[in-house]
C-alpha atoms as a PDB file:
ATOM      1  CA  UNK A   1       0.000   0.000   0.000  1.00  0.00           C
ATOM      2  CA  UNK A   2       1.643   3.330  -1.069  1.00  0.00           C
ATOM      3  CA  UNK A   3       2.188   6.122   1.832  1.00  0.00           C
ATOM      4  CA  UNK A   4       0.364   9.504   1.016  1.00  0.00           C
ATOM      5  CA  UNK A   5       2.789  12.553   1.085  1.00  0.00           C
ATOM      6  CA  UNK A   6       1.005  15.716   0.966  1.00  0.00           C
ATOM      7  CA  UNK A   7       2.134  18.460  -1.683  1.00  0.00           C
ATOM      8  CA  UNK A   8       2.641  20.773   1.311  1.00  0.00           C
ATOM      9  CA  UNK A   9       5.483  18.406   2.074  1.00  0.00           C
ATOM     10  CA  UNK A  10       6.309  17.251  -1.271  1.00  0.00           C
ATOM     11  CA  UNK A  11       7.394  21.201  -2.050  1.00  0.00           C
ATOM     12  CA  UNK A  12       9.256  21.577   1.189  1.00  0.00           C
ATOM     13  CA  UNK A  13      11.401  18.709   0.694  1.00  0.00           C
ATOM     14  CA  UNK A  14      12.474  19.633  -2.885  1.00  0.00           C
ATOM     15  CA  UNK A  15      13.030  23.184  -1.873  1.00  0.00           C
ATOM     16  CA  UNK A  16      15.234  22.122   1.321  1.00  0.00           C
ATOM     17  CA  UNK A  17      16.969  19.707  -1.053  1.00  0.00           C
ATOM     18  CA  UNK A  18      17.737  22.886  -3.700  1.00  0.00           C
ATOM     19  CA  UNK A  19      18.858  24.945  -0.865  1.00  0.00           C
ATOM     20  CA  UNK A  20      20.891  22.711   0.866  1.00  0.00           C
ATOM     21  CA  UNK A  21      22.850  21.702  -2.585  1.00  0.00           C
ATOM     22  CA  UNK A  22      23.031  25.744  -3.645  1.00  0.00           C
ATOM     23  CA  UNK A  23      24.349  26.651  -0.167  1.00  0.00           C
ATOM     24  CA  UNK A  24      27.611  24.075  -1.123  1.00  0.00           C
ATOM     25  CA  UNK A  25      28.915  26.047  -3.596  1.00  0.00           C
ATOM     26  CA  UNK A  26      30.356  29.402  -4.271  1.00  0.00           C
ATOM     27  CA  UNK A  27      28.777  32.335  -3.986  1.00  0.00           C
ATOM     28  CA  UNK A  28      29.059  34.838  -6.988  1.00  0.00           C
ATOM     29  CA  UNK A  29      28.201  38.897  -7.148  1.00  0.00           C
ATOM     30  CA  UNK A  30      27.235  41.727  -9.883  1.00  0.00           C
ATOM     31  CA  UNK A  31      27.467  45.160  -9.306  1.00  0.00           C
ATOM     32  CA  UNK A  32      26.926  48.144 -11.096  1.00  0.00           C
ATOM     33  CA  UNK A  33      29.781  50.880 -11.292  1.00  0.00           C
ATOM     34  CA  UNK A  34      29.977  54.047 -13.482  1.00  0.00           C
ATOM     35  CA  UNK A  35      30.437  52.288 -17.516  1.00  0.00           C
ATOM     36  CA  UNK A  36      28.200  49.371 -16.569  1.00  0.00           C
ATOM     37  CA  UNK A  37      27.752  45.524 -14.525  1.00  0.00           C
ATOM     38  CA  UNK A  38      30.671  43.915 -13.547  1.00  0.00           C
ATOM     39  CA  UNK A  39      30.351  40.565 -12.614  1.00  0.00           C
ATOM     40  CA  UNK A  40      32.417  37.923 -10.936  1.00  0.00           C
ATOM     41  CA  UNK A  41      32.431  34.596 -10.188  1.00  0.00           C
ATOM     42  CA  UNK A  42      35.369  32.443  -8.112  1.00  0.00           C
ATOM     43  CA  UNK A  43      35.790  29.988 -11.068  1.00  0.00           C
ATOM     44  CA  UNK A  44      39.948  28.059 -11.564  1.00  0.00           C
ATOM     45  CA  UNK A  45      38.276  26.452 -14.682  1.00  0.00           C
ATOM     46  CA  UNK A  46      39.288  28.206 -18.129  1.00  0.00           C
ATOM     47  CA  UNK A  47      36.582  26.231 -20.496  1.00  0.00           C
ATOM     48  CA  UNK A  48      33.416  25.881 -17.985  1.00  0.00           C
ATOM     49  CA  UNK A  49      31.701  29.332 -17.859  1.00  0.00           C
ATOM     50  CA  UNK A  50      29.914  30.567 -14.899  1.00  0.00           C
ATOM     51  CA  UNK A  51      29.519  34.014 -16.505  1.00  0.00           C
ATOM     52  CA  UNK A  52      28.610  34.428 -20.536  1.00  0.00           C
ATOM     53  CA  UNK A  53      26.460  36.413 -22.938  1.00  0.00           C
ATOM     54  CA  UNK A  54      23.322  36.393 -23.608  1.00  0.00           C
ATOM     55  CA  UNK A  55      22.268  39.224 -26.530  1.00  0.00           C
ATOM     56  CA  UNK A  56      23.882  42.219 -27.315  1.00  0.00           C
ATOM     57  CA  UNK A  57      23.234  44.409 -24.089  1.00  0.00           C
ATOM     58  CA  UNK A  58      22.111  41.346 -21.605  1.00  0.00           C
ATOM     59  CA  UNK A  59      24.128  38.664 -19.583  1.00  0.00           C
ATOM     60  CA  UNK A  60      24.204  35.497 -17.424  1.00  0.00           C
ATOM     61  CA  UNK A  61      25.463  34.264 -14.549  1.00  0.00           C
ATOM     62  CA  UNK A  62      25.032  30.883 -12.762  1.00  0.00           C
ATOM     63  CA  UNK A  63      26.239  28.900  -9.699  1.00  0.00           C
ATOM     64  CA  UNK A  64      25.098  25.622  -9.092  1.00  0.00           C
ATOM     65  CA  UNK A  65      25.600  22.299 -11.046  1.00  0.00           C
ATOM     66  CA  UNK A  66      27.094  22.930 -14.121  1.00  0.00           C
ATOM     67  CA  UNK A  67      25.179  20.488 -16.779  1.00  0.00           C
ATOM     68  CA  UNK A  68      21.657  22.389 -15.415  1.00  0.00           C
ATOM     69  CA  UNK A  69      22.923  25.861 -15.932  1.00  0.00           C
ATOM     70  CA  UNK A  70      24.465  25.372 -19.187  1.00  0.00           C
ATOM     71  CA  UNK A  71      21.311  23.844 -20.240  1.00  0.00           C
ATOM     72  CA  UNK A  72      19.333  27.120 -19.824  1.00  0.00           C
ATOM     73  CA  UNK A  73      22.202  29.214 -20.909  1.00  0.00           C
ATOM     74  CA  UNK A  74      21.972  27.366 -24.188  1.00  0.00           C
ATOM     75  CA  UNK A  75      18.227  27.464 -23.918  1.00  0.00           C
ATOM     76  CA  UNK A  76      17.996  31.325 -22.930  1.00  0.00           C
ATOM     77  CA  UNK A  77      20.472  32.359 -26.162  1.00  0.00           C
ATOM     78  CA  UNK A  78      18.036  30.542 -28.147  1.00  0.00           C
ATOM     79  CA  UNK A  79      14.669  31.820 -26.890  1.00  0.00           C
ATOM     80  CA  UNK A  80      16.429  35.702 -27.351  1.00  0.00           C
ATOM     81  CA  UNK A  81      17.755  34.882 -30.890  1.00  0.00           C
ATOM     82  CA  UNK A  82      14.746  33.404 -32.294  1.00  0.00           C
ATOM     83  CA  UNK A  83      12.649  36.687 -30.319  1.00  0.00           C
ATOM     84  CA  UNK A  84      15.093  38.973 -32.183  1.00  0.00           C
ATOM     85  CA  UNK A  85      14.564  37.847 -35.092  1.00  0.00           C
ATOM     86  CA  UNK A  86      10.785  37.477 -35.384  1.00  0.00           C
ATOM     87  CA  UNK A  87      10.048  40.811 -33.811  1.00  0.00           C
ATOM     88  CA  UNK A  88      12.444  43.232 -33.183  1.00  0.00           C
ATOM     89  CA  UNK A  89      16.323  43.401 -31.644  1.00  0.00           C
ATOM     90  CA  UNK A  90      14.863  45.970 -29.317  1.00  0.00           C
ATOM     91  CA  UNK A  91      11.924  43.184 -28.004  1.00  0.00           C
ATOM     92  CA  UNK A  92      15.182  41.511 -26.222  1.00  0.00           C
ATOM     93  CA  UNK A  93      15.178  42.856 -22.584  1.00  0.00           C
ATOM     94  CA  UNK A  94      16.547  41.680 -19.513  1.00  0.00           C
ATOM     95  CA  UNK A  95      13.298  41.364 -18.010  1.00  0.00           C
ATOM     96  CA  UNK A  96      11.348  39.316 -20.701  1.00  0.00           C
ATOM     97  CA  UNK A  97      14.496  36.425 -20.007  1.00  0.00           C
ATOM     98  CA  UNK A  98      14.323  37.199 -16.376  1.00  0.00           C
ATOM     99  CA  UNK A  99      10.493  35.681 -16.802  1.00  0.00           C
ATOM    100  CA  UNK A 100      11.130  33.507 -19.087  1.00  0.00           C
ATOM    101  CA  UNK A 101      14.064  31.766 -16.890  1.00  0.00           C
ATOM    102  CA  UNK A 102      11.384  31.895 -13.835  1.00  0.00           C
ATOM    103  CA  UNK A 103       8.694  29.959 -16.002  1.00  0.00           C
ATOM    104  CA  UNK A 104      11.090  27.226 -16.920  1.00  0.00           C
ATOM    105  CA  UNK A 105      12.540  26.668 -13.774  1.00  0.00           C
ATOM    106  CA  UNK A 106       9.163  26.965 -12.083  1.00  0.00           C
ATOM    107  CA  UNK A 107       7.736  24.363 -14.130  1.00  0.00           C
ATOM    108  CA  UNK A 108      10.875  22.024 -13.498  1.00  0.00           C
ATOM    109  CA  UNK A 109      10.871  22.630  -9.455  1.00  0.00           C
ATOM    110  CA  UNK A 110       6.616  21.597  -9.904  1.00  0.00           C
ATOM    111  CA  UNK A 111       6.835  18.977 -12.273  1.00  0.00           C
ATOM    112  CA  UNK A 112       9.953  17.112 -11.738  1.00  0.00           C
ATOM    113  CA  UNK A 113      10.949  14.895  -9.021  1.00  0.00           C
ATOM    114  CA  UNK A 114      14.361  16.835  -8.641  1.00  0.00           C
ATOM    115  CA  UNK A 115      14.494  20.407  -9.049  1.00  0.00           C
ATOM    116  CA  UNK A 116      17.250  22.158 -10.810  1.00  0.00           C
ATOM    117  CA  UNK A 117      20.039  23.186  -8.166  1.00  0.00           C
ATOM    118  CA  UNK A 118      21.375  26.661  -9.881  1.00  0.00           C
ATOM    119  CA  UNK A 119      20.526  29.813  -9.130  1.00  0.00           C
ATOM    120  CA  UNK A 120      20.691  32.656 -12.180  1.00  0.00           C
ATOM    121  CA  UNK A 121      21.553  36.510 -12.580  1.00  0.00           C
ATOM    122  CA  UNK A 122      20.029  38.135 -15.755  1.00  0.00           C
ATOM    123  CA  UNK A 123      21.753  41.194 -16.248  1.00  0.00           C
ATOM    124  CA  UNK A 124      21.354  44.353 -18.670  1.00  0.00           C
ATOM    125  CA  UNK A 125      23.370  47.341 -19.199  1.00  0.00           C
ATOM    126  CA  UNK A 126      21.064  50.482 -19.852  1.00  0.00           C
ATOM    127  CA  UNK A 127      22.448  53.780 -21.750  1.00  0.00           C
ATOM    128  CA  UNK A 128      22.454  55.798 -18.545  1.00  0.00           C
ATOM    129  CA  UNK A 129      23.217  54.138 -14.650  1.00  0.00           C
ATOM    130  CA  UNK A 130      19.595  54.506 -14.130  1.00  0.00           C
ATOM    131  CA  UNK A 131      18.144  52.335 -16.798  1.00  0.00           C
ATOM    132  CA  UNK A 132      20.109  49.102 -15.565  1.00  0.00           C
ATOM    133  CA  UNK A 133      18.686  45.803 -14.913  1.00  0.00           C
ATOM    134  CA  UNK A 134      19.666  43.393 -12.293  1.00  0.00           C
ATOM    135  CA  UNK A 135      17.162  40.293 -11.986  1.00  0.00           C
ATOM    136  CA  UNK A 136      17.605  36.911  -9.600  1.00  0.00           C
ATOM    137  CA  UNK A 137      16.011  34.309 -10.511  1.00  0.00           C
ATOM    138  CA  UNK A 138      15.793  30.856  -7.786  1.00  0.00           C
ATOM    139  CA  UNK A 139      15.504  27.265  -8.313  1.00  0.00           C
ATOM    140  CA  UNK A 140      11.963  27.260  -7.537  1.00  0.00           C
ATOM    141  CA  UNK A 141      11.583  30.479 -10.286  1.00  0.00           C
ATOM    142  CA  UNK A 142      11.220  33.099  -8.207  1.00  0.00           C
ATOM    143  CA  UNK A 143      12.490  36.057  -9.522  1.00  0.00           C
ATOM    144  CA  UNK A 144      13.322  39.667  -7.536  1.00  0.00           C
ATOM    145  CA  UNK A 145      15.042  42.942  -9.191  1.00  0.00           C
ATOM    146  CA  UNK A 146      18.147  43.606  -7.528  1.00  0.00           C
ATOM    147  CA  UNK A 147      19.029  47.359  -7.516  1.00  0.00           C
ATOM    148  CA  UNK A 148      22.820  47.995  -7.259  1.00  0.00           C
ATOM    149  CA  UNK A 149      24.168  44.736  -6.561  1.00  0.00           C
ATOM    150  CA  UNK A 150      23.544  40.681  -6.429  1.00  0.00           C
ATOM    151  CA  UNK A 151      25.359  37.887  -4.331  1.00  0.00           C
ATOM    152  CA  UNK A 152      23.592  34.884  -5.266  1.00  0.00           C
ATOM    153  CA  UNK A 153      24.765  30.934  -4.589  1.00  0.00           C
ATOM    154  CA  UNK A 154      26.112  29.572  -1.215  1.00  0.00           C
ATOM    155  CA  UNK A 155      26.518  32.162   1.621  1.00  0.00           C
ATOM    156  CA  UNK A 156      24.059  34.484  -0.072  1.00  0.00           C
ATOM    157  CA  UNK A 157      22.979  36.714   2.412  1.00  0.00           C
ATOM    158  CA  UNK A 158      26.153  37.099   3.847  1.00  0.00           C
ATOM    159  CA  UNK A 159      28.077  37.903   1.107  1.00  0.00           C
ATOM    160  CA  UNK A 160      25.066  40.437   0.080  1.00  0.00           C
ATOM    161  CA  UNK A 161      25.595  42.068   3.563  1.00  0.00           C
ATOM    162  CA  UNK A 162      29.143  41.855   3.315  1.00  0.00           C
ATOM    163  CA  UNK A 163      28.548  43.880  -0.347  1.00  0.00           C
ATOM    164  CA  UNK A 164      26.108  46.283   0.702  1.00  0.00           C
ATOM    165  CA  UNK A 165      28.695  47.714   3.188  1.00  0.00           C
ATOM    166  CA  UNK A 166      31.428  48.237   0.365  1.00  0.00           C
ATOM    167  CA  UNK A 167      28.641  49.500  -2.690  1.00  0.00           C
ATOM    168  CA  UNK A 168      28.229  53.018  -3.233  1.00  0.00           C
ATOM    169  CA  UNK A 169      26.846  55.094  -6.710  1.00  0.00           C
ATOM    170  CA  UNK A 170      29.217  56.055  -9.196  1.00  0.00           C
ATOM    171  CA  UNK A 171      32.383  53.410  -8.277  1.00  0.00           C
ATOM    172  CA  UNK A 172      34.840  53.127 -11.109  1.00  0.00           C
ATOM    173  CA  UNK A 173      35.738  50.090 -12.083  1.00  0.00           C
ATOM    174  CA  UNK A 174      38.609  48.871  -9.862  1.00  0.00           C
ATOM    175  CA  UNK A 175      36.516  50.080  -6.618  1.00  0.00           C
ATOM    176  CA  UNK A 176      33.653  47.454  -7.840  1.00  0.00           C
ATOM    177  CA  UNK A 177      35.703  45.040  -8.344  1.00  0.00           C
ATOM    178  CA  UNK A 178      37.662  45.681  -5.013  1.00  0.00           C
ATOM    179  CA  UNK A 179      34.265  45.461  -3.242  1.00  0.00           C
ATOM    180  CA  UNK A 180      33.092  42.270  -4.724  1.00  0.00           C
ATOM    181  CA  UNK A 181      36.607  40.374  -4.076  1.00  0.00           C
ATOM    182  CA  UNK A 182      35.792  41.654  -0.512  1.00  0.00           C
ATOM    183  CA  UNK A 183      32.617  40.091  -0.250  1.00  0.00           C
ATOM    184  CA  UNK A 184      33.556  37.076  -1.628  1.00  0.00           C
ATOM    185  CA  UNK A 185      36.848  37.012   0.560  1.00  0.00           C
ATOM    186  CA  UNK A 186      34.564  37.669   3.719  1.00  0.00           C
ATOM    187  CA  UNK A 187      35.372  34.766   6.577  1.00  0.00           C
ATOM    188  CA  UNK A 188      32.431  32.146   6.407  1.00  0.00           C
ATOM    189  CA  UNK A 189      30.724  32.136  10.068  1.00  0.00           C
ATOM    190  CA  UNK A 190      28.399  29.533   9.456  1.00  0.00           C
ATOM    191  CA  UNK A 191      28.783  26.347   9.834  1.00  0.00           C
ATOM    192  CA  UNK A 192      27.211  24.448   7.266  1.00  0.00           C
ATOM    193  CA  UNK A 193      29.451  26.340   4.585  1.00  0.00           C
ATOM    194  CA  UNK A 194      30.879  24.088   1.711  1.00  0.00           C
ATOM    195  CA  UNK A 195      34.538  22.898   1.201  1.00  0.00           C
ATOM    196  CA  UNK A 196      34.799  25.430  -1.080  1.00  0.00           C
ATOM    197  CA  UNK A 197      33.095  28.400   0.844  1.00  0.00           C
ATOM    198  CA  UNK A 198      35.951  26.837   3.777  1.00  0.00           C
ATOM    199  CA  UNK A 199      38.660  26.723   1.366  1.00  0.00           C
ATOM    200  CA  UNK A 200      37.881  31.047   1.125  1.00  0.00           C
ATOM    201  CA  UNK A 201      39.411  31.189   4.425  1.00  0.00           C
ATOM    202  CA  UNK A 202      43.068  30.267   5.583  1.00  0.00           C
ATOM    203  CA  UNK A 203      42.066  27.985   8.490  1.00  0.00           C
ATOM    204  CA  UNK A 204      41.844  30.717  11.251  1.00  0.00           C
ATOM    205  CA  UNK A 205      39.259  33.215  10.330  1.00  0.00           C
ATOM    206  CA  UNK A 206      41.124  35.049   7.832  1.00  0.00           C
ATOM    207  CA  UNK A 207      39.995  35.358   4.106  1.00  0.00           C
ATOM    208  CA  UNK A 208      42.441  34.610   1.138  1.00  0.00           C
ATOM    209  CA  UNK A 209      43.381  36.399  -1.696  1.00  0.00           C
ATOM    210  CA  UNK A 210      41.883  35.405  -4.839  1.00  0.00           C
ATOM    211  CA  UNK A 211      44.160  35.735  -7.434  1.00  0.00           C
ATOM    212  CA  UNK A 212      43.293  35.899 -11.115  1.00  0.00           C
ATOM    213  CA  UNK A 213      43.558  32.353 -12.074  1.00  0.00           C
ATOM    214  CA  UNK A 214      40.830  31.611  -9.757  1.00  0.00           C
ATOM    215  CA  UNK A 215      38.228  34.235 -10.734  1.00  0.00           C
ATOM    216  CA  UNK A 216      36.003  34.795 -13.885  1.00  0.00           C
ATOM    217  CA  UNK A 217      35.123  38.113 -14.448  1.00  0.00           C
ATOM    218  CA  UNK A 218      33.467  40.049 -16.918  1.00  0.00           C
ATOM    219  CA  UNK A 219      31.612  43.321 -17.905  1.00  0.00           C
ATOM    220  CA  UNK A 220      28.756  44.639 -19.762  1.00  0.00           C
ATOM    221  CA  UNK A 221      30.544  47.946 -21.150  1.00  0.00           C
ATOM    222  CA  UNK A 222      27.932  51.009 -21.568  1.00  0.00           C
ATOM    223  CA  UNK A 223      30.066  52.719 -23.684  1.00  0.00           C
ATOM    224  CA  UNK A 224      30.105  49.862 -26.592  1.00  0.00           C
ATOM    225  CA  UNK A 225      28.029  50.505 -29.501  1.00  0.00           C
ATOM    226  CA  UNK A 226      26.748  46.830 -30.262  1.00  0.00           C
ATOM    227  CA  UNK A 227      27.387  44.110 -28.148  1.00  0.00           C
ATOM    228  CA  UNK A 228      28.462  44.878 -24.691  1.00  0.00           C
ATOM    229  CA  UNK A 229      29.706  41.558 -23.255  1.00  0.00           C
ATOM    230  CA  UNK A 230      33.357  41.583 -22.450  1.00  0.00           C
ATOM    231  CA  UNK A 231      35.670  39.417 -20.248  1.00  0.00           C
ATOM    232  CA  UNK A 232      38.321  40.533 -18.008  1.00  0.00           C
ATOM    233  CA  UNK A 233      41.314  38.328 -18.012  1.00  0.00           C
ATOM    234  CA  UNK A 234      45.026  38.578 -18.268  1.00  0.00           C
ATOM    235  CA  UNK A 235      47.646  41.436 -17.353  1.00  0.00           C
ATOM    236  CA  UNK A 236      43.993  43.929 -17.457  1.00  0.00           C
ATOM    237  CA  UNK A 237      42.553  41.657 -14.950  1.00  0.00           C
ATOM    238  CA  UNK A 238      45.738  41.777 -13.013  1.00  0.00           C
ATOM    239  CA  UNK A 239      46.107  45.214 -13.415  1.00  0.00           C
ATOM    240  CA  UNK A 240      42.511  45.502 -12.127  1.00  0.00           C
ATOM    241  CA  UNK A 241      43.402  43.363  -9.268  1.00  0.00           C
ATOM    242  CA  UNK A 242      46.379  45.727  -8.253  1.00  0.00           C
ATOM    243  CA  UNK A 243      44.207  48.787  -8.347  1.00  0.00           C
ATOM    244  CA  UNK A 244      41.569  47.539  -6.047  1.00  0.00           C
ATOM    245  CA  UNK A 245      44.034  46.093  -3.380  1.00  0.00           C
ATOM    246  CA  UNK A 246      45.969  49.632  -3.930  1.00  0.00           C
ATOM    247  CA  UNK A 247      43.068  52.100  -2.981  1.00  0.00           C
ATOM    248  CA  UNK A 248      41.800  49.061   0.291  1.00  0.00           C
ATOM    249  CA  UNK A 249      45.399  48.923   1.542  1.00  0.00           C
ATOM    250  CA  UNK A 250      45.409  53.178   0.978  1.00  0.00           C
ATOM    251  CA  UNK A 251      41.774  53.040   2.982  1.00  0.00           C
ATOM    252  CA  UNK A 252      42.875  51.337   5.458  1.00  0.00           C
ATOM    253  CA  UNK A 253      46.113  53.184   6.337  1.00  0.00           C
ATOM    254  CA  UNK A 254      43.860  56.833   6.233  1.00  0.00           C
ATOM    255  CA  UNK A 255      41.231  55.225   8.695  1.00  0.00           C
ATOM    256  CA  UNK A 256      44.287  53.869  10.665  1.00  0.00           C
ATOM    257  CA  UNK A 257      45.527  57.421  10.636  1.00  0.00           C
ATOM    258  CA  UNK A 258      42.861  59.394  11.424  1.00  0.00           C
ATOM    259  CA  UNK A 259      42.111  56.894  14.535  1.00  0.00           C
ATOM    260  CA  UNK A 260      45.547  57.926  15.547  1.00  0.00           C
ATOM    261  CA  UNK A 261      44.991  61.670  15.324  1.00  0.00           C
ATOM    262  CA  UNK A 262      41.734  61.100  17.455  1.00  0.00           C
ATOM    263  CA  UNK A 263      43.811  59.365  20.318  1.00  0.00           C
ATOM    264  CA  UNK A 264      46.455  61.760  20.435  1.00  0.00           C
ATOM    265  CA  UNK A 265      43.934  64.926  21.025  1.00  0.00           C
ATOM    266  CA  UNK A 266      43.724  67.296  24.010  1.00  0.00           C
ATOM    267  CA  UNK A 267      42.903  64.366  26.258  1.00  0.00           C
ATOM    268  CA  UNK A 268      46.481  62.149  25.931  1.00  0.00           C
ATOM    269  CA  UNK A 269      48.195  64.972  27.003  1.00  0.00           C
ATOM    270  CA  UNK A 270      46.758  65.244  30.515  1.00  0.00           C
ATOM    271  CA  UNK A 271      49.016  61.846  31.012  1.00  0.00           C
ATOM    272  CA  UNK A 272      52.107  64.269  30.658  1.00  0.00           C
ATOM    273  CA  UNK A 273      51.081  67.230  32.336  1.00  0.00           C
ATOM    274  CA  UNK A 274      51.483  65.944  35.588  1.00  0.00           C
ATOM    275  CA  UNK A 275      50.469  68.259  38.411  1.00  0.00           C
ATOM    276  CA  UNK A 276      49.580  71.094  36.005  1.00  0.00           C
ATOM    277  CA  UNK A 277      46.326  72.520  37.360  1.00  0.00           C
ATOM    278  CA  UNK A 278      48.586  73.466  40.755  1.00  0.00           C
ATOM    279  CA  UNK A 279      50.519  75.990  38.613  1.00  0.00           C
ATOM    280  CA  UNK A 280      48.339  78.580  37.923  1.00  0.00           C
ATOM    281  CA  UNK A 281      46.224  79.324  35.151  1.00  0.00           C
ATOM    282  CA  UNK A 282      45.894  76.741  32.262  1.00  0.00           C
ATOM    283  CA  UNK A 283      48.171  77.568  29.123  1.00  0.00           C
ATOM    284  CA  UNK A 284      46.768  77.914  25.512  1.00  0.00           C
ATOM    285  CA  UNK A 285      44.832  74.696  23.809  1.00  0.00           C
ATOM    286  CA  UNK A 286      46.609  72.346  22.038  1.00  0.00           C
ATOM    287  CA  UNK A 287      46.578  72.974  18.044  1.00  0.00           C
ATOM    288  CA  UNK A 288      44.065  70.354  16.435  1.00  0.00           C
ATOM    289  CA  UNK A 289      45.573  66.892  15.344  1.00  0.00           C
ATOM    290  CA  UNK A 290      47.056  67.257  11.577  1.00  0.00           C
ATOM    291  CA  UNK A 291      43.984  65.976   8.965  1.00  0.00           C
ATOM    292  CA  UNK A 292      45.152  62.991   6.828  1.00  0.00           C
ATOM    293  CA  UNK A 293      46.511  63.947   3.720  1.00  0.00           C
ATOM    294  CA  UNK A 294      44.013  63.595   0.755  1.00  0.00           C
ATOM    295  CA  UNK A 295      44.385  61.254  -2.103  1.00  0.00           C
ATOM    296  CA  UNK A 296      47.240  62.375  -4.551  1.00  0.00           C
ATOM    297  CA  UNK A 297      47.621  61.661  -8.251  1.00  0.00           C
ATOM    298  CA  UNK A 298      49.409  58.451  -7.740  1.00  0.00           C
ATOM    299  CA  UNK A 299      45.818  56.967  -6.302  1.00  0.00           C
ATOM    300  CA  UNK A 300      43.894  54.438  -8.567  1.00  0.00           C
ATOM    301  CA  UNK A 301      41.436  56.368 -11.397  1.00  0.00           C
ATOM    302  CA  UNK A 302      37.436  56.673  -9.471  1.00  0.00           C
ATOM    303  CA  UNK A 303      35.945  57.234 -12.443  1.00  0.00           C
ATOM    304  CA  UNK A 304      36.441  55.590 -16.564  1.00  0.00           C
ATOM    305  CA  UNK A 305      39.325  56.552 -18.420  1.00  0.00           C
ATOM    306  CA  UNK A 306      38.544  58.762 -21.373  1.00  0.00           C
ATOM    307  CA  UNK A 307      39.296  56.173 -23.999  1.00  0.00           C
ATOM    308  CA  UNK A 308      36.415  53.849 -22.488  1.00  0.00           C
ATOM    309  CA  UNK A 309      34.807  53.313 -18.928  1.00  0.00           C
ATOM    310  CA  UNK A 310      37.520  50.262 -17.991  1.00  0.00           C
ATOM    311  CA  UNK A 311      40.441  51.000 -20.027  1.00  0.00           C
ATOM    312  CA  UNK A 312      40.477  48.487 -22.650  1.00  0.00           C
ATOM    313  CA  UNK A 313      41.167  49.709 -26.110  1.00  0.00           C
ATOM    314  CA  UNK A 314      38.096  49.191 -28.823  1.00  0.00           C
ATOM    315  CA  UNK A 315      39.200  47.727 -32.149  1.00  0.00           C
ATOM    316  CA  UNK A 316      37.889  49.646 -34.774  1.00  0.00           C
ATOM    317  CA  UNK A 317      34.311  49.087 -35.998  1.00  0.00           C
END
């Protein structure tokens, strides 16, 4: 005699199944910054793409298991080609895929006995900061817009946070991608993290570098013409890479400075003064702590270069 399982139950245990599997893996952010998205993903693998193209202005990003995601990276390229060219170029959006992607994987978490365990970023690059579009889309095809920024797969939430503290409007390029490698560098606190969330951190607490052999990274470039998509990698991604850990370690040393200054004020100085309020009348104020100097022209670019908004040259058209 077959035992009755109610649906109530039935959806519970494929969405704690999902979860569980997404929270394994590593978590992945996008971000917008003054010429566009930028999106990375912690990914050694040269050939296996978490990050790719989708049309000319829109993009995709994935974690999860890797024959699932490519699946309906294959299937999105097709569903905005064959739009494209029955309608219009323009009848592409990020939003239109963003639904699309929430059907599908809706109708797989319902019908199927084992939902899909990815979870997908459709993003697209609008003419002005203002017009971008930033869409999450969860195994069971939920889908949320995502002003600003993303973290999406394993720790999500805590890379987001993490994020959130780092994202401001109008970041150039190497700031965004300084404040994603943060995020993603962020010590794991809880406990059911993955080998590879563990493997983030050195043992003790403290996060490791990610250098660029083990990151993907790429860009949807406002300033392009046509299509926007445009990877990162090489000496510009290590260039990139030295930037961002330039202007944190500069951060950091101002802060440290300007804590200094504070504890050095009128107040330390009572320490040395010894019995001074028995000699008479109290002497002139100290002069105010020295400011920390400002940023000079050695400090990393805030804002795109004139030939493009991240530097790279543009072949001619």
């Amino acid at each position: 005699m077959p035992f009755y399982v109610s649906p109530e139950q039935i959806m519970r245990d494929k969405a704690d199944y999902a979860a569980s599997r997404i929270a394994r893996i590593r978590s992945c952010v996008a971000l917008q910054y003054t010429g566009g998205i930028l999106m990375v993903a912690p990914n050694p693998s040269t050939s296996r793409h978490k990050i790719s193209e989708l049309y000319d202005r829109i993009a995709f990003a994935a974690g999860g298991r890797y024959n699932e995601y490519e699946a309906l990276r294959k299937a999105g390229v097709t569903y905005a080609d064959v739009t494209g060219y029955q309608f219009d170029r323009r009848d592409v959006t990020g939003l239109g895929l963003a639904n699309w992607y929430a059907q599908t994987l809706g109708t797989i978490f319902t019908d199927s006995t084992k939902p899909y365990e990815v979870e997908i970023v459709v993003a697209e690059v609008g003419m002005t900061p203002d017009n971008d579009q930033i869409y999450r889309i969860t195994f069971d095809g939920s889908v949320s817009d995502e002003p600003g920024f993303v973290a999406f797969g394993g720790q999500a939430d805590q890379v987001s946070a993490r994020l959130k503290e780092r994202f401001h409007d109008g970041m150039s390029l190497a700031e965004a991608l300084g404040a994603a490698l943060d995020a993603l560098t962020a010590p794991n606190t809880n406990n059911q993290g993955s080998a590879g969330a563990s493997a983030s951190a050195a043992g003790n607490g403290q996060p490791a570098e990610l250098t660029a052999d083990q990151l993907e990274v790429a860009i949807l470039d406002r300033a392009r013409a046509h299509r926007t998509f445009r990877r990162l990698r090489g000496p510009r991604l290590e260039e990139l890479l030295a930037e961002s850990r330039a202007a944190a370690a500069s951060s950091d040393s101002d802060s440290s400075d300007s804590g200094a200054g504070s504890a050095s004020g009128p107040g330390s100085g009572d320490a040395g003064s010894g019995s001074g309020d028995s000699s008479g009348p109290a002497g002139p104020s100290a002069p105010p702590a020295p400011s920390a100097p400002s940023a000079g022209p050695d400090e990393p670019p805030t804002g795109p270069t004139a030939g493009g908004s991240d530097g790279i040259p543009r072949p001619p058209l």
